[in-house]
C-alpha atoms as a PDB file:
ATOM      1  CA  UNK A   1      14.709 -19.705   4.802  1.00  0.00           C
ATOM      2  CA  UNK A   2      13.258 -18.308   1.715  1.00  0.00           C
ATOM      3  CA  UNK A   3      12.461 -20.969  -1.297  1.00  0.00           C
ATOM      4  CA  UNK A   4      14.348 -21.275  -3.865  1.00  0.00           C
ATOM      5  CA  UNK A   5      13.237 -19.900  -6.924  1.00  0.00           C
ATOM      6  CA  UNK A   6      12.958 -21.544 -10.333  1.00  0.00           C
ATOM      7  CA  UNK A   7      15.716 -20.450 -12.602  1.00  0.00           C
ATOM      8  CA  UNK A   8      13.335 -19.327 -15.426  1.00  0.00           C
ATOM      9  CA  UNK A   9      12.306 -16.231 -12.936  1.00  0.00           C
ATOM     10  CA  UNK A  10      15.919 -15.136 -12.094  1.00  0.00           C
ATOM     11  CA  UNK A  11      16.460 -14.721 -15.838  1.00  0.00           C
ATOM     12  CA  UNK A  12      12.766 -13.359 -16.811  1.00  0.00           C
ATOM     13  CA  UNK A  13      13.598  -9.831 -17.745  1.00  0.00           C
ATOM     14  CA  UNK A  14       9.366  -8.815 -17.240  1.00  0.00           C
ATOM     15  CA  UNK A  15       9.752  -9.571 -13.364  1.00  0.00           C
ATOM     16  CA  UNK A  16       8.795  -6.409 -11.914  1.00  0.00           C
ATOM     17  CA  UNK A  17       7.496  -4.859 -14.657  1.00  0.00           C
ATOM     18  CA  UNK A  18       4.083  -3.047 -13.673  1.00  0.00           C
ATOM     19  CA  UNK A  19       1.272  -1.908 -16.010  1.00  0.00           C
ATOM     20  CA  UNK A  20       1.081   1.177 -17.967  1.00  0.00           C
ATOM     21  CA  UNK A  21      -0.573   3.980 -15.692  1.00  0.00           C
ATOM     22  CA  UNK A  22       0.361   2.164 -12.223  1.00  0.00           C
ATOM     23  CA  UNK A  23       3.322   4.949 -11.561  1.00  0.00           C
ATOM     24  CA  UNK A  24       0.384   7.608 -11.879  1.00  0.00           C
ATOM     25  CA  UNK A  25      -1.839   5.600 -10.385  1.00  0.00           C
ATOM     26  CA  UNK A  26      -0.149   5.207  -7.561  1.00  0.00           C
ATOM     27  CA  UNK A  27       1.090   9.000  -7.280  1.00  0.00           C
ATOM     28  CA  UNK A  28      -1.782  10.467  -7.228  1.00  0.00           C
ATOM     29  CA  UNK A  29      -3.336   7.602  -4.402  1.00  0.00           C
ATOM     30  CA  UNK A  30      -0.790   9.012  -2.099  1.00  0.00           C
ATOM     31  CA  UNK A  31      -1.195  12.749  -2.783  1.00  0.00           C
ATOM     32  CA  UNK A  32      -5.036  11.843  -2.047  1.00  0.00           C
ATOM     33  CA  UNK A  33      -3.908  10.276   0.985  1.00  0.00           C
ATOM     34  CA  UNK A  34      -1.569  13.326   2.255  1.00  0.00           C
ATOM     35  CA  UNK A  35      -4.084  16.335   1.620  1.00  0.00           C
ATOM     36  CA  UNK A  36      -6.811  13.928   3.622  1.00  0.00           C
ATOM     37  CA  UNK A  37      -4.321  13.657   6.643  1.00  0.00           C
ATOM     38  CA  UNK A  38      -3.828  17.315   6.734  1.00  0.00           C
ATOM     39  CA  UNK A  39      -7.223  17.629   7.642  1.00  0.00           C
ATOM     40  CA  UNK A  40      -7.589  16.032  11.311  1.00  0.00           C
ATOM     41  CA  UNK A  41     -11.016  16.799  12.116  1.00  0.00           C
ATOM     42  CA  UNK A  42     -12.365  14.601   9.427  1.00  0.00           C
ATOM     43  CA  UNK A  43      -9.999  11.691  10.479  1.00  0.00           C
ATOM     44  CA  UNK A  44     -11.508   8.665  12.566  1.00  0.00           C
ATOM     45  CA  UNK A  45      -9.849   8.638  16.098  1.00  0.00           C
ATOM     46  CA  UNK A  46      -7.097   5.407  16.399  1.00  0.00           C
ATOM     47  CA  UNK A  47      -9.451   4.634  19.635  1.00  0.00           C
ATOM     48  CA  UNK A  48     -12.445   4.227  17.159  1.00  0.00           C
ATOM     49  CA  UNK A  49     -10.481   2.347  15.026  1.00  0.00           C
ATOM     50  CA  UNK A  50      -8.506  -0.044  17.058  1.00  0.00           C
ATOM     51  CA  UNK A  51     -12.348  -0.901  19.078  1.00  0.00           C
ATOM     52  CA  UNK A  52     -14.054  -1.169  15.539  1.00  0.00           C
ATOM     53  CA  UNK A  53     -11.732  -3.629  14.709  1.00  0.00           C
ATOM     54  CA  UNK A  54     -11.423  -5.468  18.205  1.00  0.00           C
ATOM     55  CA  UNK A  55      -7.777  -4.634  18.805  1.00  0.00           C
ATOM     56  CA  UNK A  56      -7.914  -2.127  21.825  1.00  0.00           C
ATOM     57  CA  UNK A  57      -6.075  -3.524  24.383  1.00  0.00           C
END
């Protein structure tokens, strides 16, 4: 079960607020991310991956 939270924080009305420039930020970290993954020569195989990081199976 999840705690329960302080009363203060249900009636804080700057919970969830983010800093100035994160929206951008953010946007432009995912287009990044999407034009990279349409180029799938220059991605790093999932086998590479999962043995780098000692999950292969």
């Amino acid at each position: 079960m999840k705690p329960k939270a302080p009363l203060a924080d249900k009636l804080d009305d700057d919970i969830g607020v983010t800093e100035p420039g994160y929206d951008a930020w953010k946007r432009a970290k995912v287009e990044r991310g999407l034009a990279q993954a349409k180029n799938r020569a220059a991605m790093i195989p999932a086998e590479q991956v999962l043995d780098t990081l000692k999950l292969a199976r």
